[in-house]
C-alpha atoms as a PDB file:
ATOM      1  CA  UNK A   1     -37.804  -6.347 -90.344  1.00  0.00           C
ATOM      2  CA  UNK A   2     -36.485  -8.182 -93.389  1.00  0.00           C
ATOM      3  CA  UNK A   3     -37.806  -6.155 -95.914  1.00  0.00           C
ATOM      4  CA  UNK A   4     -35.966  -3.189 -93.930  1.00  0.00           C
ATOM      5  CA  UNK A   5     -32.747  -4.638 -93.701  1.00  0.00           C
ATOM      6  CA  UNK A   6     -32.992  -5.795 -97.213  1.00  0.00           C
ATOM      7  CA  UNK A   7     -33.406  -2.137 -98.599  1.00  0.00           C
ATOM      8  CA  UNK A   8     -30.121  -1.420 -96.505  1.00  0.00           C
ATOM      9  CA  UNK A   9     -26.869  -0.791 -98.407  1.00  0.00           C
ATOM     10  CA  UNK A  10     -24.136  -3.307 -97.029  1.00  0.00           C
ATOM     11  CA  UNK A  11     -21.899  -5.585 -98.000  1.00  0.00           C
ATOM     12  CA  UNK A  12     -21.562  -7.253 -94.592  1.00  0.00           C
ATOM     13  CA  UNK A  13     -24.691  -7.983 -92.352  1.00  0.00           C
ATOM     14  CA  UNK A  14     -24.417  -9.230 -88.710  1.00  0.00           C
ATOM     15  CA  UNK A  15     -27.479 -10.803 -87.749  1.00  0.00           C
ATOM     16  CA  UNK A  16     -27.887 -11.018 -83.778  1.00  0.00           C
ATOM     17  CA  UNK A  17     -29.840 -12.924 -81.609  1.00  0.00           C
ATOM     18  CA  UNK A  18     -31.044 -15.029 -85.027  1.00  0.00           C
ATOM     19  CA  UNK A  19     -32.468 -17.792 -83.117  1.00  0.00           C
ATOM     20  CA  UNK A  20     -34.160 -20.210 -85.659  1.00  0.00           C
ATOM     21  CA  UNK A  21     -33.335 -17.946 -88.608  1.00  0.00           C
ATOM     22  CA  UNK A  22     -36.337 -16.879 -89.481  1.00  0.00           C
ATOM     23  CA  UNK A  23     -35.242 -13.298 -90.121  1.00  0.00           C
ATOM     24  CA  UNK A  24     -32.400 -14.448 -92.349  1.00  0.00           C
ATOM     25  CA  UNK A  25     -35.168 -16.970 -94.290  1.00  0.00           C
ATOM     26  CA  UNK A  26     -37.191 -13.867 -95.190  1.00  0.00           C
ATOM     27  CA  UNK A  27     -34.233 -11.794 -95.967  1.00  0.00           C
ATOM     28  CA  UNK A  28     -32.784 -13.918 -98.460  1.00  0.00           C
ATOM     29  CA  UNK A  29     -36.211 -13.877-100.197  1.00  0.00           C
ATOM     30  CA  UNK A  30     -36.063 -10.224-100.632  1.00  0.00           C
ATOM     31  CA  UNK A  31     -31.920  -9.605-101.580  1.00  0.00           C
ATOM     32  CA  UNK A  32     -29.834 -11.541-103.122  1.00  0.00           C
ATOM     33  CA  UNK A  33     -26.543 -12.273-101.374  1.00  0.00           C
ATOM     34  CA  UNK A  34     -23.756 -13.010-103.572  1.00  0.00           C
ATOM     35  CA  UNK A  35     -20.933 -11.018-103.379  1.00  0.00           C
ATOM     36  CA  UNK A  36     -21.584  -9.869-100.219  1.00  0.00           C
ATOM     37  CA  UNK A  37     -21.186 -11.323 -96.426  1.00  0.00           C
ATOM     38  CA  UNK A  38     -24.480 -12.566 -94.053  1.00  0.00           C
ATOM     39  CA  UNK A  39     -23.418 -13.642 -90.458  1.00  0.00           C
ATOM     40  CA  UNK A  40     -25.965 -14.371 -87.823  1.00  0.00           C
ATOM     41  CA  UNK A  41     -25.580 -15.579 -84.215  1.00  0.00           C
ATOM     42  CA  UNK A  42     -27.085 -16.533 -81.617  1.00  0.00           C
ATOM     43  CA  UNK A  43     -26.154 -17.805 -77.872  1.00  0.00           C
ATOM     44  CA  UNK A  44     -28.055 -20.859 -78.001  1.00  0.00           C
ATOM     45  CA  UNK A  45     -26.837 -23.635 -79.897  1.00  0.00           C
ATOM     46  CA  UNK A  46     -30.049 -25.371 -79.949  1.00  0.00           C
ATOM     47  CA  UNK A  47     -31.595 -22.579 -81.789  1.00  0.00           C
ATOM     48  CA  UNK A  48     -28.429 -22.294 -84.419  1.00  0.00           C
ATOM     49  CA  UNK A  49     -29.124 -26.018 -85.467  1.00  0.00           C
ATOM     50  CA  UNK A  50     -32.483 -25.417 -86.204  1.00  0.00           C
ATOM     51  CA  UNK A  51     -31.139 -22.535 -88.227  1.00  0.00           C
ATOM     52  CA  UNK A  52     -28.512 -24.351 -89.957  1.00  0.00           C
ATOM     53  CA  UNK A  53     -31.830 -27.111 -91.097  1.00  0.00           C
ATOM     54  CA  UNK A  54     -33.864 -24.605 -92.198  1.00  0.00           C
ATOM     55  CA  UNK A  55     -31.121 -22.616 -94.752  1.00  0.00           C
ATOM     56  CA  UNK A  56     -29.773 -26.029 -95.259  1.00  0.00           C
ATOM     57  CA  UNK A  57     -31.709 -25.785 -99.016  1.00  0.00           C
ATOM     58  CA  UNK A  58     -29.821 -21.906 -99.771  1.00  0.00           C
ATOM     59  CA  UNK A  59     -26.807 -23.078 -99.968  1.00  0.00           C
ATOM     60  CA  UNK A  60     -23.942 -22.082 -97.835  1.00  0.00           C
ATOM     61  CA  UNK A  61     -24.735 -17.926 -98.375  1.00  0.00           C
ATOM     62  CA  UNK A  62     -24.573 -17.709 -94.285  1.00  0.00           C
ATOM     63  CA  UNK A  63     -22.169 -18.285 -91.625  1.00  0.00           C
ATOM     64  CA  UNK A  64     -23.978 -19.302 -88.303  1.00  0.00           C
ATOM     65  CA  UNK A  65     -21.762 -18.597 -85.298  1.00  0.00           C
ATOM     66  CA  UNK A  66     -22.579 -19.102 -81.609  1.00  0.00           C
ATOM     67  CA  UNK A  67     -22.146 -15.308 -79.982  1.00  0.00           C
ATOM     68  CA  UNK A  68     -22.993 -13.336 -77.015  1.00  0.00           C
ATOM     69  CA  UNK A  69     -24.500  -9.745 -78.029  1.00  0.00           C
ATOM     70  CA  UNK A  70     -23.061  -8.659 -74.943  1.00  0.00           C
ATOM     71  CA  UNK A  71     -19.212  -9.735 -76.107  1.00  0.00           C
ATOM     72  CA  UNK A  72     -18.190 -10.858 -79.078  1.00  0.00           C
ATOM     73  CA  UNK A  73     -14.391 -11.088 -79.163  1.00  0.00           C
ATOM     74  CA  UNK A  74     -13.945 -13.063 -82.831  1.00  0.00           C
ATOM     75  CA  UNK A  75     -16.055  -9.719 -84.366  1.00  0.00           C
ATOM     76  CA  UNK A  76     -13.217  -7.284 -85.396  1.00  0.00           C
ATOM     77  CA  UNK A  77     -13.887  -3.872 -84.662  1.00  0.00           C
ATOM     78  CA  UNK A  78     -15.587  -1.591 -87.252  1.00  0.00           C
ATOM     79  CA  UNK A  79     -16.406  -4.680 -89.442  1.00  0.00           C
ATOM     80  CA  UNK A  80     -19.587  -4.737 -90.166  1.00  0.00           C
ATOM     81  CA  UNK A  81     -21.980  -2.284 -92.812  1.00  0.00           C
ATOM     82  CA  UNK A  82     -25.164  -3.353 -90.955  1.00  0.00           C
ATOM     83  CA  UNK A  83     -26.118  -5.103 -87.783  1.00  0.00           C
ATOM     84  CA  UNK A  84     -29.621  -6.562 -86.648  1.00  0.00           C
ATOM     85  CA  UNK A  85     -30.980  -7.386 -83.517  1.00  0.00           C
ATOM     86  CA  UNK A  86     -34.169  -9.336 -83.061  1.00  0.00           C
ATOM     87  CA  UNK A  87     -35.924  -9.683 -79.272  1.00  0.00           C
ATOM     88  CA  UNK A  88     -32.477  -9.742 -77.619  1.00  0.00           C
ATOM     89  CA  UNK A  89     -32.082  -6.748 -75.540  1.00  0.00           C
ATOM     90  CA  UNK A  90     -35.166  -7.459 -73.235  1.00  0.00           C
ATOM     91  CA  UNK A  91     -32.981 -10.431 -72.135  1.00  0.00           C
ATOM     92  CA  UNK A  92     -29.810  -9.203 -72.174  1.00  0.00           C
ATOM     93  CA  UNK A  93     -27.536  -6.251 -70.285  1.00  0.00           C
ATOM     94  CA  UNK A  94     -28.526  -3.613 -73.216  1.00  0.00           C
ATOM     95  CA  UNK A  95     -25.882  -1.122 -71.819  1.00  0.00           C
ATOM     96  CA  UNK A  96     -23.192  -4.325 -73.311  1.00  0.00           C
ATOM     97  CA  UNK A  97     -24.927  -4.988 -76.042  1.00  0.00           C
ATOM     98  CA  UNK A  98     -25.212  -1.457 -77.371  1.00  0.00           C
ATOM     99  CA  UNK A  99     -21.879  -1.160 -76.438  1.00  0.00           C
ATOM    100  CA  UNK A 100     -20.621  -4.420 -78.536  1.00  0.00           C
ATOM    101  CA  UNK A 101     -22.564  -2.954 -81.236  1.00  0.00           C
ATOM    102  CA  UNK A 102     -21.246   0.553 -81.671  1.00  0.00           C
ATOM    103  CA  UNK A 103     -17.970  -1.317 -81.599  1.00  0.00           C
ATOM    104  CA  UNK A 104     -18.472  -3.429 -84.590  1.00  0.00           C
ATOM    105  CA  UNK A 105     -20.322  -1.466 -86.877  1.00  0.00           C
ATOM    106  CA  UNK A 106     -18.432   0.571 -89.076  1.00  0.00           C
ATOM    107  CA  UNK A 107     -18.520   4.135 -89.228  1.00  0.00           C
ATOM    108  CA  UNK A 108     -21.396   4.879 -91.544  1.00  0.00           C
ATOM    109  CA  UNK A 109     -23.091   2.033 -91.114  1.00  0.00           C
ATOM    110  CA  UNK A 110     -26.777   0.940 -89.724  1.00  0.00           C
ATOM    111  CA  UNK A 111     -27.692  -0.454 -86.391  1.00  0.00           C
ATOM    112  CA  UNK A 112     -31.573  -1.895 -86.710  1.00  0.00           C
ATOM    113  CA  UNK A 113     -33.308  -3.193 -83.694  1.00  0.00           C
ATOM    114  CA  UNK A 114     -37.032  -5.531 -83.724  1.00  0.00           C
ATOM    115  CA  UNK A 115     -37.498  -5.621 -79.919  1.00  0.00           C
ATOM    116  CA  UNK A 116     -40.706  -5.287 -77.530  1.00  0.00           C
ATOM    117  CA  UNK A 117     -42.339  -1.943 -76.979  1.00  0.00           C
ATOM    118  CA  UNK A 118     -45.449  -0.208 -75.191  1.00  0.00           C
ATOM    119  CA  UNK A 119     -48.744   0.714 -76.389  1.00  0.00           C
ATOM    120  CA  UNK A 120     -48.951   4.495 -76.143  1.00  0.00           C
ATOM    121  CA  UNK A 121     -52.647   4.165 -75.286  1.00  0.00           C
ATOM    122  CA  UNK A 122     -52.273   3.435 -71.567  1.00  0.00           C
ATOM    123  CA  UNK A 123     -55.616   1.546 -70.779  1.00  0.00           C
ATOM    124  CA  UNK A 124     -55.025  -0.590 -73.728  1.00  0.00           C
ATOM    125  CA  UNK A 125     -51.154  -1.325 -72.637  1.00  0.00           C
ATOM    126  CA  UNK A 126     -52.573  -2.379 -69.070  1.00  0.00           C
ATOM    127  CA  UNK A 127     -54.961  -4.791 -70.620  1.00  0.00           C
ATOM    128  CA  UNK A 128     -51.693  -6.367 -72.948  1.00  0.00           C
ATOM    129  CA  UNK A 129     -49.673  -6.441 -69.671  1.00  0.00           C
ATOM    130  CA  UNK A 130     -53.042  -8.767 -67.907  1.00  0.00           C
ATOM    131  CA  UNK A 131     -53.259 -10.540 -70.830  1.00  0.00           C
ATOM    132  CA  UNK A 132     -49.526 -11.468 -71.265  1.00  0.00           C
ATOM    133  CA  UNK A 133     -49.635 -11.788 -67.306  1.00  0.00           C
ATOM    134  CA  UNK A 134     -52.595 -14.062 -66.879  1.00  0.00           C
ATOM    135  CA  UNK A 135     -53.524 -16.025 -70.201  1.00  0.00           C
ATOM    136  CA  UNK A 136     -50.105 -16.357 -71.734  1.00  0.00           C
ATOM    137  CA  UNK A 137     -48.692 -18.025 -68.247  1.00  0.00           C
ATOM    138  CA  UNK A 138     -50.833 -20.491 -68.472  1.00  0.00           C
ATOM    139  CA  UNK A 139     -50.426 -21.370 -72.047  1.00  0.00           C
ATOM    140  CA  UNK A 140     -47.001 -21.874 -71.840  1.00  0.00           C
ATOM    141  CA  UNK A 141     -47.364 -24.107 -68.421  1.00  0.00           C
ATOM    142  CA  UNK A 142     -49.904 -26.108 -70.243  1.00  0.00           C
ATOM    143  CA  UNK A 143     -46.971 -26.439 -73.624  1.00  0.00           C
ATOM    144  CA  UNK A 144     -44.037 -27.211 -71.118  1.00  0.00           C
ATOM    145  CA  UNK A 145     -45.891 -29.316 -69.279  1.00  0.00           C
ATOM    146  CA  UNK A 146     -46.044 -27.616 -65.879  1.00  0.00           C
ATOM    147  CA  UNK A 147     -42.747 -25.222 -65.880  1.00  0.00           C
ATOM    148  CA  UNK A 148     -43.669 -21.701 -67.056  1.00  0.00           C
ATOM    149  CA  UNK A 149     -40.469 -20.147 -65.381  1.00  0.00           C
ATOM    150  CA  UNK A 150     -38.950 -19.528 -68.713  1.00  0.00           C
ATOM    151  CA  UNK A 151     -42.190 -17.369 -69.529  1.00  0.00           C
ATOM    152  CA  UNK A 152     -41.886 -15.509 -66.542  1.00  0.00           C
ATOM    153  CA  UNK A 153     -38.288 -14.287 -66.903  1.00  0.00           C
ATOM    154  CA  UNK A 154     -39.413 -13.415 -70.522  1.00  0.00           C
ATOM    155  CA  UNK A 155     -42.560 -11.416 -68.863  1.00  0.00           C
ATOM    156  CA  UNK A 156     -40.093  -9.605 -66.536  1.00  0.00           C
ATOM    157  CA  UNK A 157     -38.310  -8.158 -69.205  1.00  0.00           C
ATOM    158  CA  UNK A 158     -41.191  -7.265 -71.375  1.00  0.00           C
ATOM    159  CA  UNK A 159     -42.660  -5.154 -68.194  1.00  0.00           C
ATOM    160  CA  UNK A 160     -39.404  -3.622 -67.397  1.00  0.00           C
ATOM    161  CA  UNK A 161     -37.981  -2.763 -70.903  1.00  0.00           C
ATOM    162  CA  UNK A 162     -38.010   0.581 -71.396  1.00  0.00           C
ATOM    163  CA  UNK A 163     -40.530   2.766 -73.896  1.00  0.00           C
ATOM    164  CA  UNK A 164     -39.789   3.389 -77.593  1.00  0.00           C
ATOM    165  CA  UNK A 165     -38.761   6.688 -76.884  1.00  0.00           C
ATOM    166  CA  UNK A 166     -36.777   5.500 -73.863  1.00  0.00           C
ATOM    167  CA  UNK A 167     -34.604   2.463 -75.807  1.00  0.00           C
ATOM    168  CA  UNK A 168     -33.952   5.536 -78.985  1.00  0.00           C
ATOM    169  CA  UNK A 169     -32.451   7.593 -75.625  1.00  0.00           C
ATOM    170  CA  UNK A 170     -30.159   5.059 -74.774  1.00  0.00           C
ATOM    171  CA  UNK A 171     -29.289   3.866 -78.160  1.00  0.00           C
ATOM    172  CA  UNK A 172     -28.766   7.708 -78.884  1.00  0.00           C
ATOM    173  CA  UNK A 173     -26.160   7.780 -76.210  1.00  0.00           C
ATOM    174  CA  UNK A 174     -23.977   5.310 -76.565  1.00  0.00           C
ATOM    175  CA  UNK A 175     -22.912   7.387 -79.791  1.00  0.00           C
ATOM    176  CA  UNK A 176     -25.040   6.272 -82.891  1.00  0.00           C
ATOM    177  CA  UNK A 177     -27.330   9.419 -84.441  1.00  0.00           C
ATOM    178  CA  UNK A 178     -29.799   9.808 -86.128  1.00  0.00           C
ATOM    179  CA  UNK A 179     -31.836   7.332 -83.978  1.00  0.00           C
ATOM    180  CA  UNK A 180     -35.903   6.603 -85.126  1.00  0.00           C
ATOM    181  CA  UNK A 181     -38.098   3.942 -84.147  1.00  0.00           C
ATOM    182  CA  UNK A 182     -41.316   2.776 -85.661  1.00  0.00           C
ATOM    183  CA  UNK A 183     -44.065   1.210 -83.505  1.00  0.00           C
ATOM    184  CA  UNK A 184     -45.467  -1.839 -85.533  1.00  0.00           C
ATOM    185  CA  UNK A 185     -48.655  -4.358 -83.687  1.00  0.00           C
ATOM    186  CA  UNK A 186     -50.457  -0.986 -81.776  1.00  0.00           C
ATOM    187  CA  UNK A 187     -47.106  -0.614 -80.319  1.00  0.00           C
ATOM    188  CA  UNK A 188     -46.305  -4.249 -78.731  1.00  0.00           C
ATOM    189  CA  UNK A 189     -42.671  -4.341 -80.659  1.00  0.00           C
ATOM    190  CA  UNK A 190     -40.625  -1.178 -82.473  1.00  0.00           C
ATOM    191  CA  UNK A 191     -37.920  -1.579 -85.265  1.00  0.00           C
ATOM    192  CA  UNK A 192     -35.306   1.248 -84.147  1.00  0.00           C
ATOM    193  CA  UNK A 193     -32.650   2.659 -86.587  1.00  0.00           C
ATOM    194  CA  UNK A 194     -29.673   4.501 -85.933  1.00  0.00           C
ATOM    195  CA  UNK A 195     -26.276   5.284 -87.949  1.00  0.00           C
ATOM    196  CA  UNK A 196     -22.708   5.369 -86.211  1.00  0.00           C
ATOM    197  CA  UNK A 197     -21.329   8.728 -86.828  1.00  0.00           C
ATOM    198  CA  UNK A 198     -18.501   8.776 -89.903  1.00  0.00           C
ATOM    199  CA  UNK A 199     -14.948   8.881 -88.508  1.00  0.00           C
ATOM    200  CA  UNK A 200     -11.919  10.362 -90.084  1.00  0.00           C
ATOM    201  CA  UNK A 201     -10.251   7.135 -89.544  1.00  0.00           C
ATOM    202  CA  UNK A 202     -12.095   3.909 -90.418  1.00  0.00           C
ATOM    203  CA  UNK A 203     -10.075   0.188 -90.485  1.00  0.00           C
ATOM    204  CA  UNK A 204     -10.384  -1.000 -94.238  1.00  0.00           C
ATOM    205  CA  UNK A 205      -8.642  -3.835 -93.405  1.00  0.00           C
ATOM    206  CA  UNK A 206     -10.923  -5.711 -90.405  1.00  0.00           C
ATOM    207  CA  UNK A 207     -12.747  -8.438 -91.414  1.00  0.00           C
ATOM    208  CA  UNK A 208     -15.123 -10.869 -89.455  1.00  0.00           C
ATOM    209  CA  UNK A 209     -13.411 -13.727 -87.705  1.00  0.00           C
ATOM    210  CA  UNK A 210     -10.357 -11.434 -86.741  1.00  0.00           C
ATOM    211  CA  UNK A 211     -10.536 -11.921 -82.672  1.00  0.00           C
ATOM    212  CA  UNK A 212     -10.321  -8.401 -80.912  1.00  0.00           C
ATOM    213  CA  UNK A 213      -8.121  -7.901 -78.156  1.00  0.00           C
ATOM    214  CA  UNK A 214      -9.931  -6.980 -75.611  1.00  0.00           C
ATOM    215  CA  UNK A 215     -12.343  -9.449 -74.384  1.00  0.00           C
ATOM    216  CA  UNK A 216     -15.116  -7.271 -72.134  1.00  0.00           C
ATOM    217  CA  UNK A 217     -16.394  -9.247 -68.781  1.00  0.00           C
ATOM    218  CA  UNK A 218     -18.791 -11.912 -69.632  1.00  0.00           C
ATOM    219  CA  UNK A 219     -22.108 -11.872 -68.075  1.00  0.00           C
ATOM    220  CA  UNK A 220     -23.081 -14.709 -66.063  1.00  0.00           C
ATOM    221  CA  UNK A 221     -26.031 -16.283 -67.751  1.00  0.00           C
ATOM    222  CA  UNK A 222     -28.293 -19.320 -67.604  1.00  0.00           C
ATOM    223  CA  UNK A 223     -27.666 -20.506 -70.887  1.00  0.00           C
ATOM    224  CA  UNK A 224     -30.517 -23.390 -70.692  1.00  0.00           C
ATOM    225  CA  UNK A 225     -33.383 -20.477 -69.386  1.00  0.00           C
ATOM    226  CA  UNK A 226     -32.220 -18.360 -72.666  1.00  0.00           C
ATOM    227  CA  UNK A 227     -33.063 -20.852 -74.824  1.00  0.00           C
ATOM    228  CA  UNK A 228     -36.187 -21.781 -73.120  1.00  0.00           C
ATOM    229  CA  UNK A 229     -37.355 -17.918 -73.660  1.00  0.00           C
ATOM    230  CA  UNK A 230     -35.633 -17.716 -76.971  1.00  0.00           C
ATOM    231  CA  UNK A 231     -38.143 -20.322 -78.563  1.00  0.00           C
ATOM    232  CA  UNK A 232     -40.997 -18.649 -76.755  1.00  0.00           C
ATOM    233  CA  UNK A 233     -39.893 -15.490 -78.038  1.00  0.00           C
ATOM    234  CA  UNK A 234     -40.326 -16.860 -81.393  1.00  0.00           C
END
């Protein structure tokens, strides 16, 4: 995923659902950033101070903000070259997100996605979906010490995301083209690309930070359960 984004042309990245940072880490081992503009979010603020620790020793060549991927009211429309998304969608309302995503990226620019997947063999998906039902449960009761209910919201959404083919669909119609994926693990996660189409008339002028005008409805969310799955996730 880093390595993808870091062959990318952009001169502003938005980094979603960053969670510890990891994806930034590797990132910044692979491009250099000066000159240009890295900001990754997340909607745990747990998870952003772990980030902030960890690219502590870079310097200050990021700006961690604490976001929603489903509305982000301080991101200016048509702002950003490229925009990543790690594991988010499986626990968010993906028709939002998408949405909050065509809105911000600039016309031209690159939408990439790391998010869960399905094994196109069948018998072998069924045995990941026993495994990740049965064994992985009781690991996680065993590390929380007897509350796995994080896990199994995280489960839910890993059964009931939709297939690679499915997610480039819906990514396809909320307006970006040029949509691919790439299964990566036998098929357990997919990177998806897409472009938003060129417009005739793109903002030069919007800039990160700017706060858009139209705030969408928020989602109700459990803030503590995300950040119980978000470290899981990781």
């Amino acid at each position: 995923m880093a390595q993808l984004i870091a062959r990318e042309h952009w001169a502003t990245l938005l980094d979603g659902a960053t969670g510890t940072g990891d994806i930034i880490t590797r990132l910044l081992a692979h491009k250099p950033v000066l000159g240009r503009t890295v900001v990754a979010y997340d909607v745990s603020a747990e998870m952003l101070a772990i980030a902030q620790r960890k690219l502590a020793p870079l310097g200050d060549v990021v700006q961690l903000r604490q976001l929603d991927a489903q509305s982000m009211p301080t991101v200016a429309d048509s702002s950003v070259d490229a925009y990543s998304m790690s594991f988010a969608l499986k626990i968010c309302n993906r028709d939002s997100a998408l949405k909050e995503a065509y809105r911000v990226i600039r016309p031209g620019g690159r939408l990439i996605i790391l998010e869960a997947s399905n094994i196109p063999w069948l018998p072998l998906q069924w045995a990941y979906l026993a495994y990740t039902s049965v064994c992985m449960p009781v690991f996680c009761w065993l590390v929380t010490r007897g509350d796995s209910s994080a896990y199994k919201y995280l489960l839910r959404g890993i059964r009931e995301f939709p297939s690679a083919e499915a997610l480039a669909a819906e990514i396809g119609d909320h307006g970006f083209r040029e949509v691919t994926f790439k299964r990566l693990s036998l098929g357990i996660v997919a990177i998806h690309t897409a472009i938003k189409p060129e417009s005739n008339a793109v903002p030069n002028n919007a800039l990160i930070g700017q706060v858009h005008p139209r705030r969408s409805a928020r989602v109700d969310r459990d803030i503590g359960k995300c950040e119980a799955v978000d470290r899981i996730a990781r």
